[in-house]
C-alpha atoms as a PDB file:
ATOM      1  CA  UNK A   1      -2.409  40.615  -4.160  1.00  0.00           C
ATOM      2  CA  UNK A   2      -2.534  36.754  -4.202  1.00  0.00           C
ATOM      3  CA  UNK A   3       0.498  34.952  -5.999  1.00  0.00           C
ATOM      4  CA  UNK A   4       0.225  31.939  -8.031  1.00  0.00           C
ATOM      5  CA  UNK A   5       3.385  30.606  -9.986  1.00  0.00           C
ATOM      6  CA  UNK A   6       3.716  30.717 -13.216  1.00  0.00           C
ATOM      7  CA  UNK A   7       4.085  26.317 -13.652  1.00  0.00           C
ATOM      8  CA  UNK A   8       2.205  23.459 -11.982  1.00  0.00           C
ATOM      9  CA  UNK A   9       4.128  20.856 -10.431  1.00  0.00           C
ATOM     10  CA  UNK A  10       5.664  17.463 -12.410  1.00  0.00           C
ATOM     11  CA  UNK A  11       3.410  14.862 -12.980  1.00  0.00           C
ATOM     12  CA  UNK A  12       6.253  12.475 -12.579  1.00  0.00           C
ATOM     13  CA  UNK A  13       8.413  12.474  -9.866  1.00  0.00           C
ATOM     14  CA  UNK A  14      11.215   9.449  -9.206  1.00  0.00           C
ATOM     15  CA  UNK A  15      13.324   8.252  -6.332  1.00  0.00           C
ATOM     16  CA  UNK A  16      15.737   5.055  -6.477  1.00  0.00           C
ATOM     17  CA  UNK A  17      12.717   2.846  -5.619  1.00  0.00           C
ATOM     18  CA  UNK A  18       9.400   4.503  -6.054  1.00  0.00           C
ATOM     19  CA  UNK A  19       7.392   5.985  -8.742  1.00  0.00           C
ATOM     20  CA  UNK A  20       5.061   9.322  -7.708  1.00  0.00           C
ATOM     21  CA  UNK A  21       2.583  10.064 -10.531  1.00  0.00           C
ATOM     22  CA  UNK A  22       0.380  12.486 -10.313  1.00  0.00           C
ATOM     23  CA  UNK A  23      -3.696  11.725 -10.068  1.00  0.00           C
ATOM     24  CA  UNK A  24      -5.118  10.516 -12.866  1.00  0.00           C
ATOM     25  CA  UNK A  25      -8.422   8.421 -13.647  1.00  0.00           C
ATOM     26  CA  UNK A  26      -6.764   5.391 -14.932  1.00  0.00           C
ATOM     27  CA  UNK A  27      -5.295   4.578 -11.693  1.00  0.00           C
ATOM     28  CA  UNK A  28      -8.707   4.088  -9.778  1.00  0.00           C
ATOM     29  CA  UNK A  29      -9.187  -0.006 -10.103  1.00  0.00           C
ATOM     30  CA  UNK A  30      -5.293   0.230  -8.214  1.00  0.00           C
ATOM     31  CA  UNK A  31      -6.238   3.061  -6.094  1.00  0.00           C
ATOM     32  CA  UNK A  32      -9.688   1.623  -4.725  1.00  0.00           C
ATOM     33  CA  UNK A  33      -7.396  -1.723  -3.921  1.00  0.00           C
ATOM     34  CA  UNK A  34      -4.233  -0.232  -1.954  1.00  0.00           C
ATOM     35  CA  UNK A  35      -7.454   1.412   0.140  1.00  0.00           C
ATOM     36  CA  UNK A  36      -9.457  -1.936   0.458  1.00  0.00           C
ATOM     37  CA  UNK A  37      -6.105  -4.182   1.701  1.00  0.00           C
ATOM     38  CA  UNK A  38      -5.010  -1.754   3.825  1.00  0.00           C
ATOM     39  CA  UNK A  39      -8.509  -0.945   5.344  1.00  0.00           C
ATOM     40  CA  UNK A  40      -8.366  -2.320   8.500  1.00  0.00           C
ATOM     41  CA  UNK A  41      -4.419  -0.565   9.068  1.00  0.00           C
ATOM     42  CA  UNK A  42      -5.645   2.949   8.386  1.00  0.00           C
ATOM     43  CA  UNK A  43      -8.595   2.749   9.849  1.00  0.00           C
ATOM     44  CA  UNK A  44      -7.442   4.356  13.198  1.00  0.00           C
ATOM     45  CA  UNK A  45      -5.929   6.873  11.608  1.00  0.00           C
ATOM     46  CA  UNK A  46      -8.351   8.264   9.185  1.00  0.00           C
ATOM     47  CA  UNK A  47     -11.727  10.032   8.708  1.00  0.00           C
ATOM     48  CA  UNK A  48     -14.878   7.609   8.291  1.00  0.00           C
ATOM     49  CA  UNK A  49     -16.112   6.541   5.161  1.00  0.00           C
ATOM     50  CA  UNK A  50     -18.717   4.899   3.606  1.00  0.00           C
ATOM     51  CA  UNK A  51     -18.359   1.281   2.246  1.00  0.00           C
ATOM     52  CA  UNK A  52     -18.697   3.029  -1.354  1.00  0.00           C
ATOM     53  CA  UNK A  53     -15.175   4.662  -0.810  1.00  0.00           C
ATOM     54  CA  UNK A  54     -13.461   1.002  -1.286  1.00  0.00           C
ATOM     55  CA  UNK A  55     -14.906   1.137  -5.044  1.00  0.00           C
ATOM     56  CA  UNK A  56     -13.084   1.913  -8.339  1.00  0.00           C
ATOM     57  CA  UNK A  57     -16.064   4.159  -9.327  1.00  0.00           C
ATOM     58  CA  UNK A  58     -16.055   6.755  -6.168  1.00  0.00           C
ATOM     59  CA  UNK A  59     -12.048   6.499  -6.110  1.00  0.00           C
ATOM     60  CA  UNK A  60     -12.120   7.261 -10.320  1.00  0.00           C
ATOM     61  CA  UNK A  61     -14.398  10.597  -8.645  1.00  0.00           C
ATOM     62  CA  UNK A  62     -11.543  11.387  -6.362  1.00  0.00           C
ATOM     63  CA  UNK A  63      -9.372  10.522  -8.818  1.00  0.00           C
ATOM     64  CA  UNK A  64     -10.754  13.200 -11.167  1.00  0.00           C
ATOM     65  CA  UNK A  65     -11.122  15.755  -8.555  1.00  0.00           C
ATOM     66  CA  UNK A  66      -7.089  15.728  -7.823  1.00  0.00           C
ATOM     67  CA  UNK A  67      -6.662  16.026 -11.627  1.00  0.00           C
ATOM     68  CA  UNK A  68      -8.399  18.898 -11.750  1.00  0.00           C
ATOM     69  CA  UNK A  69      -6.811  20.384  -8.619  1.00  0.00           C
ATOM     70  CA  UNK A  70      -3.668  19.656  -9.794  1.00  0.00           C
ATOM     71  CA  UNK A  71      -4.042  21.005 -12.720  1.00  0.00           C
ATOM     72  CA  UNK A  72      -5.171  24.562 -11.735  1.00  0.00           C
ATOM     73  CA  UNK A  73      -2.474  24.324  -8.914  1.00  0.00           C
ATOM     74  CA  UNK A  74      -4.766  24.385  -5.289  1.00  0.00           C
ATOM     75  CA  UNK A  75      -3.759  20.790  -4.418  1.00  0.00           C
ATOM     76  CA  UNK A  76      -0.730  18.331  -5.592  1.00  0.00           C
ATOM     77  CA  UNK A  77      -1.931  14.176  -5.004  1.00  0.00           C
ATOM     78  CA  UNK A  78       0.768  11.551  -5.827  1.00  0.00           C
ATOM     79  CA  UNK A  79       0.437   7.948  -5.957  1.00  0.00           C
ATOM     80  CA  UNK A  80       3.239   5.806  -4.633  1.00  0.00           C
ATOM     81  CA  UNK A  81       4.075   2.661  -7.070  1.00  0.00           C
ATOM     82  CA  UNK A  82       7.259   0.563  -6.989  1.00  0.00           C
ATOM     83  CA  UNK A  83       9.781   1.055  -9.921  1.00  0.00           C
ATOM     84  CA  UNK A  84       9.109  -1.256 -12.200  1.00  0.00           C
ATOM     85  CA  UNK A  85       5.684  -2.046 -11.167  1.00  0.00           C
ATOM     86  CA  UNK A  86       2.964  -0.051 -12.449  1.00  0.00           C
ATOM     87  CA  UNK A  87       0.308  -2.201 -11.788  1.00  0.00           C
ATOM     88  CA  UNK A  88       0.191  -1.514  -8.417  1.00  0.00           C
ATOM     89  CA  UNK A  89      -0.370   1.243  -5.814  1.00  0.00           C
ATOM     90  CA  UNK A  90       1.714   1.057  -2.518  1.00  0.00           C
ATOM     91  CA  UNK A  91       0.534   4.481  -1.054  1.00  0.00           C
ATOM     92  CA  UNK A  92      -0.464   8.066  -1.477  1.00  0.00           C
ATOM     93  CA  UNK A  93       0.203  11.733  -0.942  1.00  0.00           C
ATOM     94  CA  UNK A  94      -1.319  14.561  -0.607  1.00  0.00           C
ATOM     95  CA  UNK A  95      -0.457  18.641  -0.777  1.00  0.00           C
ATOM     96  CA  UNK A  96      -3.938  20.234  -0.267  1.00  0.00           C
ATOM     97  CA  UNK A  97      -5.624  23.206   1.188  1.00  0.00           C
ATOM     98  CA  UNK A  98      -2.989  25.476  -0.817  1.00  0.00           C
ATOM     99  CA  UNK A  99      -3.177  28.933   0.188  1.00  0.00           C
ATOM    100  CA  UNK A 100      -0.851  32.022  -1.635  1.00  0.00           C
ATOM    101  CA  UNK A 101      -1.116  35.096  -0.528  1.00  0.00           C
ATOM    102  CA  UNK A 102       1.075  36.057   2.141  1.00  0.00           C
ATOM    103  CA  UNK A 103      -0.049  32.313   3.513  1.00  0.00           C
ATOM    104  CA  UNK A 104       2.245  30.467   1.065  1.00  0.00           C
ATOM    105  CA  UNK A 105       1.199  27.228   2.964  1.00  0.00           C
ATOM    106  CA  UNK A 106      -0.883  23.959   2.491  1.00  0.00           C
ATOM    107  CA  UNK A 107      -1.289  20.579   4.928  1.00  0.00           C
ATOM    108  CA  UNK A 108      -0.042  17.375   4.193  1.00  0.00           C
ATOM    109  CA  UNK A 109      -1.692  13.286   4.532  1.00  0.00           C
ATOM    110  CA  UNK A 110      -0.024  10.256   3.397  1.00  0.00           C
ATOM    111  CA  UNK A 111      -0.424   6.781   3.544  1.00  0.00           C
ATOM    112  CA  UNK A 112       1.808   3.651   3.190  1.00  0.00           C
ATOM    113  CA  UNK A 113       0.983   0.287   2.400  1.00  0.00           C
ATOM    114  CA  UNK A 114       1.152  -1.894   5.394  1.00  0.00           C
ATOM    115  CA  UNK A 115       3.618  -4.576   3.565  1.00  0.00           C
ATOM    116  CA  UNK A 116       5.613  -1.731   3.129  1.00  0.00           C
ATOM    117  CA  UNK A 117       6.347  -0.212   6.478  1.00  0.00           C
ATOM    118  CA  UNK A 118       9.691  -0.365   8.081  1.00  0.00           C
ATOM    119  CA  UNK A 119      11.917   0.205   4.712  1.00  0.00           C
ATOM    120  CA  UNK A 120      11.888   4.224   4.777  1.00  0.00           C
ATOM    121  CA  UNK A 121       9.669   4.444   1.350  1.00  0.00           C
ATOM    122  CA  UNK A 122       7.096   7.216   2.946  1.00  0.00           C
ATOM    123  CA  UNK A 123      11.031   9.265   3.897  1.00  0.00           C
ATOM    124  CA  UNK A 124      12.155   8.843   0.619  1.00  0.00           C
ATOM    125  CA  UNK A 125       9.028   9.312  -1.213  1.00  0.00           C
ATOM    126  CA  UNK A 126       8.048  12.541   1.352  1.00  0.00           C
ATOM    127  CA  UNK A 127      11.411  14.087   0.848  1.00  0.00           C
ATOM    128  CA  UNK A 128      10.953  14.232  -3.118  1.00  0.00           C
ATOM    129  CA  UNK A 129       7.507  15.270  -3.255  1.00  0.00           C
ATOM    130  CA  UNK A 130       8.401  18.219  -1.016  1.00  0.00           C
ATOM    131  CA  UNK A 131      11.316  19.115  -2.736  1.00  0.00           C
ATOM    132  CA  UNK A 132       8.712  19.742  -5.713  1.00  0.00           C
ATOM    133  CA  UNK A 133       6.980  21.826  -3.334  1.00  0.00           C
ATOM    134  CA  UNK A 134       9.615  24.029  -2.580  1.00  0.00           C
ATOM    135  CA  UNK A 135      10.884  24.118  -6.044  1.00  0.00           C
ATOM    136  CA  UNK A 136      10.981  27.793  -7.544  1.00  0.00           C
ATOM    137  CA  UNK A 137       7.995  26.195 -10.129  1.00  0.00           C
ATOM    138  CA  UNK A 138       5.233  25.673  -6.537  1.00  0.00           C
ATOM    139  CA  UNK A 139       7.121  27.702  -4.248  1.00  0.00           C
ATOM    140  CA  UNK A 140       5.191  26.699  -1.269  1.00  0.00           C
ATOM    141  CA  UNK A 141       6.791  28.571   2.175  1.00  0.00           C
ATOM    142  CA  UNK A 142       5.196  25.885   4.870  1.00  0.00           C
ATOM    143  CA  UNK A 143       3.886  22.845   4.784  1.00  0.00           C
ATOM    144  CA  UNK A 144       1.678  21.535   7.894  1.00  0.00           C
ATOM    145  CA  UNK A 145       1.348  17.982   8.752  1.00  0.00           C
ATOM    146  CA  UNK A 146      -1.115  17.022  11.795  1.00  0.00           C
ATOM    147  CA  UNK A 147      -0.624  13.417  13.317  1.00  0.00           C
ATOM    148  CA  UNK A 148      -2.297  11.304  16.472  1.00  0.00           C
ATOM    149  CA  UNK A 149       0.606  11.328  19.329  1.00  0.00           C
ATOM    150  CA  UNK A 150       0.285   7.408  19.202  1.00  0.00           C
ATOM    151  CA  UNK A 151       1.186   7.512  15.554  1.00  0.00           C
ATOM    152  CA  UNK A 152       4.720   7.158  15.698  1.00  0.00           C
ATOM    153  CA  UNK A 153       5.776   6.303  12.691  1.00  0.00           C
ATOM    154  CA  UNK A 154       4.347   9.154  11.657  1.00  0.00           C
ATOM    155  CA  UNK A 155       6.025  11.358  13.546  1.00  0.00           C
ATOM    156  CA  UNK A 156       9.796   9.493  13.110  1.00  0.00           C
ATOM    157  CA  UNK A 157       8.718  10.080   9.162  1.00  0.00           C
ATOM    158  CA  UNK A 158       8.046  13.729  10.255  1.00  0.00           C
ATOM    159  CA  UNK A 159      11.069  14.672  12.319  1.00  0.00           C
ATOM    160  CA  UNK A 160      13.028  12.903   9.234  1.00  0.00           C
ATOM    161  CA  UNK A 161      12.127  15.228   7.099  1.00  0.00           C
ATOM    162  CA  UNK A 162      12.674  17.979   9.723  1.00  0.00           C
ATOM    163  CA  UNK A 163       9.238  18.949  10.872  1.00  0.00           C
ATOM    164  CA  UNK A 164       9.088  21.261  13.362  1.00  0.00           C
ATOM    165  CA  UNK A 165       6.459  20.296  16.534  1.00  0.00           C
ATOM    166  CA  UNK A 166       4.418  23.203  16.573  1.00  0.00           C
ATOM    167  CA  UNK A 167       1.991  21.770  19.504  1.00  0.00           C
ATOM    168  CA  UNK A 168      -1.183  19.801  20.322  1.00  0.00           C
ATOM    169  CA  UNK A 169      -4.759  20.531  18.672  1.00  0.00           C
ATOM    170  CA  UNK A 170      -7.425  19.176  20.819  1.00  0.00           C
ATOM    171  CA  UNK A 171     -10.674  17.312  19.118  1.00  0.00           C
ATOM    172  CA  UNK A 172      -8.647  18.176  15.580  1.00  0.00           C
ATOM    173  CA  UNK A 173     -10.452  15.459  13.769  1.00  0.00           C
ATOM    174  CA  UNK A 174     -13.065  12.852  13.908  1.00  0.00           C
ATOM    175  CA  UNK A 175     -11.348   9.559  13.537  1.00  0.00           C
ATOM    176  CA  UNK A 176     -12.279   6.273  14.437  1.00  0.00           C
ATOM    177  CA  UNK A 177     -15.305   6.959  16.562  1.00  0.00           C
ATOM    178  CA  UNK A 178     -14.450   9.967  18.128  1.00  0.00           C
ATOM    179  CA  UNK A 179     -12.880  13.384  17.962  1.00  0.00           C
ATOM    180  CA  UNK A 180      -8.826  12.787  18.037  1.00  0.00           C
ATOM    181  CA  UNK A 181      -6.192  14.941  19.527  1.00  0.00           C
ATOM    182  CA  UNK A 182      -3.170  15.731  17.153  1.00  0.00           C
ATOM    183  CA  UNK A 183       0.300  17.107  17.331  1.00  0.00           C
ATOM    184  CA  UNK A 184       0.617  19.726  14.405  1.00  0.00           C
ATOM    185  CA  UNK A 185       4.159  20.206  12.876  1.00  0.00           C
ATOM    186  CA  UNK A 186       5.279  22.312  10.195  1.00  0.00           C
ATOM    187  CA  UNK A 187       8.184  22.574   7.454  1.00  0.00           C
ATOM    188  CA  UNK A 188       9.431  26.032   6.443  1.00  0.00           C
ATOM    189  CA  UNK A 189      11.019  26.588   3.061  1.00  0.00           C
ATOM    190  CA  UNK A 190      14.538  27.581   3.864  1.00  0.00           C
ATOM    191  CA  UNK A 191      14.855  28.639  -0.090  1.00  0.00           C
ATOM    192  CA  UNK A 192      11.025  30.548  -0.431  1.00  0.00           C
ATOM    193  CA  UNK A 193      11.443  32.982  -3.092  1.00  0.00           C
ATOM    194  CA  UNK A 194       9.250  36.090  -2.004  1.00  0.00           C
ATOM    195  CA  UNK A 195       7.299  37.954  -5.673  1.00  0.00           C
ATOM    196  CA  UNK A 196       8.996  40.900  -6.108  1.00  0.00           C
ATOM    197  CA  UNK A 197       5.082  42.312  -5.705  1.00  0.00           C
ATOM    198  CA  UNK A 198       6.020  42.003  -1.817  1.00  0.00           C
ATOM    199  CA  UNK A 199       9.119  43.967  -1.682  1.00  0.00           C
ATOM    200  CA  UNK A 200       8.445  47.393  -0.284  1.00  0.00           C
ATOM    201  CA  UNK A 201       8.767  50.339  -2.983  1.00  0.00           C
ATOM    202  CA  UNK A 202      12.276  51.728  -3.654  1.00  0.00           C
ATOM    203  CA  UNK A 203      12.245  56.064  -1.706  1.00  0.00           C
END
């Protein structure tokens, strides 16, 4: 029997400095520019794209995509922007892959603006959006986040938040020219509240 709750996460979600709102097609002419100035930065650290992916017209695609998925609840996309600033986008993150069942799991990307590294805003911003995820309205049990062993900031972000190293995955993904090994680590929901549809029947 697969599980689903019964809301869909906040659209809005605030921290003393940053603004998460959820994907929506107005923000693609912000979106498509975080990804252009920060090009060269995440370039060793993400999958290749195509110089299309840089315009406001493929991200407003994406854009409309994550609506949708957020909306019937199999993947939860944030953008970062600064409190008081909403004409800019500082970063992203993103809940996909979103299994129920007795999976209760999904994997985890982010990315920060690289003006912005160094002040903690992927920690904060991280530990709210999962904190939606493990709310009673989402529910999620694990959350899997898979990182290059040279990345370390993302792994201090990681072991924050209390990610647990789970161990290396060899040719994981195709980044930058060639297929990347990555350390996978893994949050458990301490507070998972299991359907009373699992609990075994009453002799």
């Amino acid at each position: 029997m697969d599980v689903v709750p019964a809301a869909t996460a906040a659209a809005l979600l605030l921290t003393p400095r940053l603004r998460l709102v959820a994907a929506e097609e107005r923000l693609a002419a912000m979106l498509a520019d975080f990804h252009d100035r920060n090009r060269a930065h995440l370039a060793p650290w993400e999958p290749p794209t195509d110089a299309g992916f840089f315009t406001a017209e493929v991200q407003a695609q994406r854009l409309r995509e994550g609506a949708a998925a957020f909306a019937a609840g199999t993947g939860y996309r944030y953008l970062l922007q600064p409190i008081g600033d909403t004409r800019r986008v500082i970063g992203t993150i993103n809940f996909t892959h979103i299994v129920r069942g007795a999976f209760q799991s999904c994997n985890l990307g982010y990315a920060l603006d690289q003006q912005c590294e160094g002040q903690a805003l992927m920690t904060e911003a991280l530990r709210c959006a999962i904190a939606e995820m493990f709310s009673p309205r989402i529910n999620l049990h694990r959350i899997q986040a898979a990182f290059q062993p040279e990345n370390w900031r993302s792994a201090d972000v990681l072991k924050r938040l209390g990610f647990v190293d789970e161990g290396l995955a060899n040719d994981y993904l195709f980044i930058d020219g060639m297929w990347r090994v990555h350390r996978i680590a893994a949050l458990l929901n301490k507070g998972f509240v299991a359907p009373s549809a699992w609990r075994p029947p009453q002799t």
